[in-house]
Protein backbone atom coordinates (compact mmCIF):
# COMPACT_ATOMS: atom_id res chain seq x y z
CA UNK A 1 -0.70 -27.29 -24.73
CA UNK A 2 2.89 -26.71 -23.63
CA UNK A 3 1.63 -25.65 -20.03
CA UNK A 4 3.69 -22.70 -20.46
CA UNK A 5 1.54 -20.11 -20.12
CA UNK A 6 3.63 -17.56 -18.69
CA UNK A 7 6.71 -17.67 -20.76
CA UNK A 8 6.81 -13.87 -21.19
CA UNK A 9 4.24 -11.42 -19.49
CA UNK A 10 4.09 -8.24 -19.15
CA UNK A 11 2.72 -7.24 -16.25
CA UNK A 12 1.24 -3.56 -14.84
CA UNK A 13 0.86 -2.68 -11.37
CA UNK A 14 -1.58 0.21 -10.66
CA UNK A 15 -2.59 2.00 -7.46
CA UNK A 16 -3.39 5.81 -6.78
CA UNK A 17 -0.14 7.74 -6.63
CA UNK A 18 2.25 5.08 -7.57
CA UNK A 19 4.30 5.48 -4.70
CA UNK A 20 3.65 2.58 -2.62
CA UNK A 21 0.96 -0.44 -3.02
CA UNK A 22 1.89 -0.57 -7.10
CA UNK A 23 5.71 0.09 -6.46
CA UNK A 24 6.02 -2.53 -3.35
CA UNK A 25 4.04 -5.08 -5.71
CA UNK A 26 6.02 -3.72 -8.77
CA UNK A 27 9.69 -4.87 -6.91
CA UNK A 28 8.26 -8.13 -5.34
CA UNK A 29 7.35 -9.27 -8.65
CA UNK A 30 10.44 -8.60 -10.21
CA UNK A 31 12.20 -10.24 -7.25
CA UNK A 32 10.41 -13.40 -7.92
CA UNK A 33 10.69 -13.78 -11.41
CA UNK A 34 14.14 -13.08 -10.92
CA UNK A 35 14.45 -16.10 -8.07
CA UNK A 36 12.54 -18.27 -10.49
CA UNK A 37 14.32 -17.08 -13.55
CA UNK A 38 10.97 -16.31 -15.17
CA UNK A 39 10.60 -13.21 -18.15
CA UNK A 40 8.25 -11.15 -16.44
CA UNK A 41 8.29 -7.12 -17.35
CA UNK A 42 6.71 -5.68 -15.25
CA UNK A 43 6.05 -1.34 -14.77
CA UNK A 44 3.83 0.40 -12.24
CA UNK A 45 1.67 3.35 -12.60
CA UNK A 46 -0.95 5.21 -10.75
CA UNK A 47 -4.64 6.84 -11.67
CA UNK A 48 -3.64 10.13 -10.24
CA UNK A 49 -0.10 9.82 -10.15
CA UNK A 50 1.75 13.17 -9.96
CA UNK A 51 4.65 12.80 -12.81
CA UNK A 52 8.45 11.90 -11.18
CA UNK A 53 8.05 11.30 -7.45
CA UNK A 54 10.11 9.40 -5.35
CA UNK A 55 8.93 6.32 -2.94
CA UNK A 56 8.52 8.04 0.37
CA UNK A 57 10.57 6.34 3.02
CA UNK A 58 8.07 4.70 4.95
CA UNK A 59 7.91 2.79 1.39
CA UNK A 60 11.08 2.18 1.21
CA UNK A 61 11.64 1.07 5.03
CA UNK A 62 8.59 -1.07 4.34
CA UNK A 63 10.33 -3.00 1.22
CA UNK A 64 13.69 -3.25 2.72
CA UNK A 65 12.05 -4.80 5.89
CA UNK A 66 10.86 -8.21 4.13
CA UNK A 67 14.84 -9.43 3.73
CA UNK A 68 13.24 -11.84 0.84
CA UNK A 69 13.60 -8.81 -2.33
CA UNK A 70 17.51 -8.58 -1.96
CA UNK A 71 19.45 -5.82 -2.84
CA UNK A 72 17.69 -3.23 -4.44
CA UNK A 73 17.72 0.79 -5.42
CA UNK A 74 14.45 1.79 -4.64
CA UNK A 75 15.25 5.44 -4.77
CA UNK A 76 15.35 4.44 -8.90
CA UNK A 77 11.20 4.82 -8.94
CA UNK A 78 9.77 7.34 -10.26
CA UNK A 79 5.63 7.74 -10.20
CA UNK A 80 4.20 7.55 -12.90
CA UNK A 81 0.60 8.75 -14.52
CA UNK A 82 -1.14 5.83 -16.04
CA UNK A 83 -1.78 6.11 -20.12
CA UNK A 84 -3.24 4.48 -22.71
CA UNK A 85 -0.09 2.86 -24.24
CA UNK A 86 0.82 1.44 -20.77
CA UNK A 87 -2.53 -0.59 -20.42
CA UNK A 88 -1.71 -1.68 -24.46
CA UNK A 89 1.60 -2.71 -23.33
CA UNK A 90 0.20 -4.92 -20.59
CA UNK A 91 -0.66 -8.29 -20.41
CA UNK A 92 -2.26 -7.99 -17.42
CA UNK A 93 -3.31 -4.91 -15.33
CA UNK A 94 -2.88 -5.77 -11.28
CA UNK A 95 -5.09 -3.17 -9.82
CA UNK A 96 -4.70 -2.49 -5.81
CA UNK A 97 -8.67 -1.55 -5.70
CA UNK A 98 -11.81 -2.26 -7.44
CA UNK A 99 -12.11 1.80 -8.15
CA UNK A 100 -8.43 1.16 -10.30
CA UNK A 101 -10.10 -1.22 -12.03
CA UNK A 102 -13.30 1.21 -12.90
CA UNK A 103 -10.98 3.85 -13.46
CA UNK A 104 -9.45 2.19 -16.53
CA UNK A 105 -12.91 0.89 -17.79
CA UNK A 106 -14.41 4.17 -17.49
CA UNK A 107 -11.75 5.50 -19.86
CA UNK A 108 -11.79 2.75 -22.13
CA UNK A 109 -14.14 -0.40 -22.15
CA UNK A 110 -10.54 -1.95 -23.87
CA UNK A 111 -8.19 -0.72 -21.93
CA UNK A 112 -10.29 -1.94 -18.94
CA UNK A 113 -10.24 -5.16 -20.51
CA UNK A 114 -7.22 -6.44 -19.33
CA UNK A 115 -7.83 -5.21 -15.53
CA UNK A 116 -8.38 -6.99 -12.27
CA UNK A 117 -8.21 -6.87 -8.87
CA UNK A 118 -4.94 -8.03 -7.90
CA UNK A 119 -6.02 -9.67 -4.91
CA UNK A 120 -9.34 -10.96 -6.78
CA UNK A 121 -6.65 -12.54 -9.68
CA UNK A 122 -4.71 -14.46 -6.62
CA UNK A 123 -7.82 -15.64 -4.91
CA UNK A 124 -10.31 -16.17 -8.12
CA UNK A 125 -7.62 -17.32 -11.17
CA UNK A 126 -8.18 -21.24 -12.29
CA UNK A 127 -4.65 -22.81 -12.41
CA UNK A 128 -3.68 -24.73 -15.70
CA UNK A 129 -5.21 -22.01 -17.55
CA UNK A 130 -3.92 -19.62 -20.21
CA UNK A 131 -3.84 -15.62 -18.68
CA UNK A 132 -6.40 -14.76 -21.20
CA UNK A 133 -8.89 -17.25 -19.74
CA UNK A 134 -7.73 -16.52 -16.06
CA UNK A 135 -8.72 -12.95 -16.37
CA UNK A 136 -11.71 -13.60 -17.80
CA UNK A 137 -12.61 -15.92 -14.96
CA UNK A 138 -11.58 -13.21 -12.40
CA UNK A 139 -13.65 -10.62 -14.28
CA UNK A 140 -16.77 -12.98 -14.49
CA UNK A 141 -16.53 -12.68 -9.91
CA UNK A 142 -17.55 -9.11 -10.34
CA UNK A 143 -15.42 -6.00 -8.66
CA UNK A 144 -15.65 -6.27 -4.86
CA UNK A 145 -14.15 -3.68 -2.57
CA UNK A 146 -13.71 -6.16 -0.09
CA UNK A 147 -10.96 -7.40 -2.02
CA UNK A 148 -8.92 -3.97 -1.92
CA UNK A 149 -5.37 -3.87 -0.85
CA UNK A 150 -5.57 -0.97 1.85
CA UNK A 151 -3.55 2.31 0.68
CA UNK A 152 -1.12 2.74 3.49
CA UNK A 153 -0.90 6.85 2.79
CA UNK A 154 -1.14 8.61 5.97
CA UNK A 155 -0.27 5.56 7.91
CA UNK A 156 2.66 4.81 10.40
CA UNK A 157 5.63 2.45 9.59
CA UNK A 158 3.57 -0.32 10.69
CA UNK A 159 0.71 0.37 8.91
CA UNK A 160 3.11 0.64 5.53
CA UNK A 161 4.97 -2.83 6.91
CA UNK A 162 1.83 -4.61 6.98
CA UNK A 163 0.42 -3.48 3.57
CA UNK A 164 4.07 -4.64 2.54
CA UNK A 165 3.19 -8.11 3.89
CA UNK A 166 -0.22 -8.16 2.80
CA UNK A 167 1.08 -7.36 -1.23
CA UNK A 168 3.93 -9.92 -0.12
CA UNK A 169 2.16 -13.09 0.64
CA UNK A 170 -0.44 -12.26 -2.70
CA UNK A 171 2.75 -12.20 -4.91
CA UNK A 172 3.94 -15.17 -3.74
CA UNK A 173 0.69 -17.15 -4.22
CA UNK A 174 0.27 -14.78 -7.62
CA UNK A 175 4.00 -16.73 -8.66
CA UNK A 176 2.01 -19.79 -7.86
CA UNK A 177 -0.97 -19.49 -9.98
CA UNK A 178 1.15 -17.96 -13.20
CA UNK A 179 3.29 -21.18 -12.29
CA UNK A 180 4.92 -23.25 -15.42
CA UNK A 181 4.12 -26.39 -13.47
């Protein structure tokens, strides 16, 4: 094997709304590929997104606070109501909760398929192994709630900040275990 597993994914992002855990994770991925020159695609989605919303600014002031993402127009996103063909598109599903994960089986034993806890897929993935095996190692854990990245909604700037830092240091160890190395 080439130990290029990661040449091209495409990777989905998926929280509630889709206006802040799957957006935040949705720009700090692209950032990193970007700084590592790596061909991820990656869209974001919610399970009960309302269609064409905005980040809210506590989003946004959350994202622009970790100085690491560079330049970017976050007032671009739009929400977004997870479908069928998204999950298809997908390599991989990031989910910010177990329940996003049960969402998408309960639709769809296939679609649900490619699904995990995002912070179950940084903690639980075998390195050296090809994505198809490293979700099916993740999946084999079982869903735990314990694992959920904590919706900031309702929350105060800090409480958005620290969910920023929280998604931050799991995408950063995520671009370690999809590493090329």
């Amino acid at each position: 094997s080439s130990g290029r597993r990661f040449d091209v994914v495409r990777i989905l992002t998926l929280c509630t709304a889709n206006v802040a855990r799957s957006v935040m994770l949705a720009y700090m991925l692209s950032a990193l590929a970007e700084a590592e020159g790596r061909d991820w695609q990656v869209r974001s989605a919610g399970i009960y997104a309302i269609e064409g919303d905005g980040v809210s600014a506590r989003t946004r002031r959350a994202l622009e606070s970790l100085g690491e993402l560079g330049e970017r127009s976050y007032a671009a996103h739009r929400s977004h109501q997870v479908r069928a063909a998204d999950v298809e598109w997908a390599d991989v599903v990031l989910a910010m909760e177990a329940d996003h994960v049960r969402f998408l089986q309960g639709l769809d034993d296939h679609l649900g398929a490619r699904a995990v806890s995002f912070a179950q897929f940084v903690r639980h993935a075998p390195l050296d192994e090809p994505l198809s095996h490293q979700i099916a190692t993740v999946r084999a854990v079982g869903l735990s709630d314990d694992d959920d990245v904590t919706d900031p909604r309702d929350g105060d700037e800090a409480t958005y900040a620290r969910c920023a830092q929280e998604l931050w240091d799991l995408a950063q160890a995520f671009a370690v275990v999809a590493s090329d190395d």
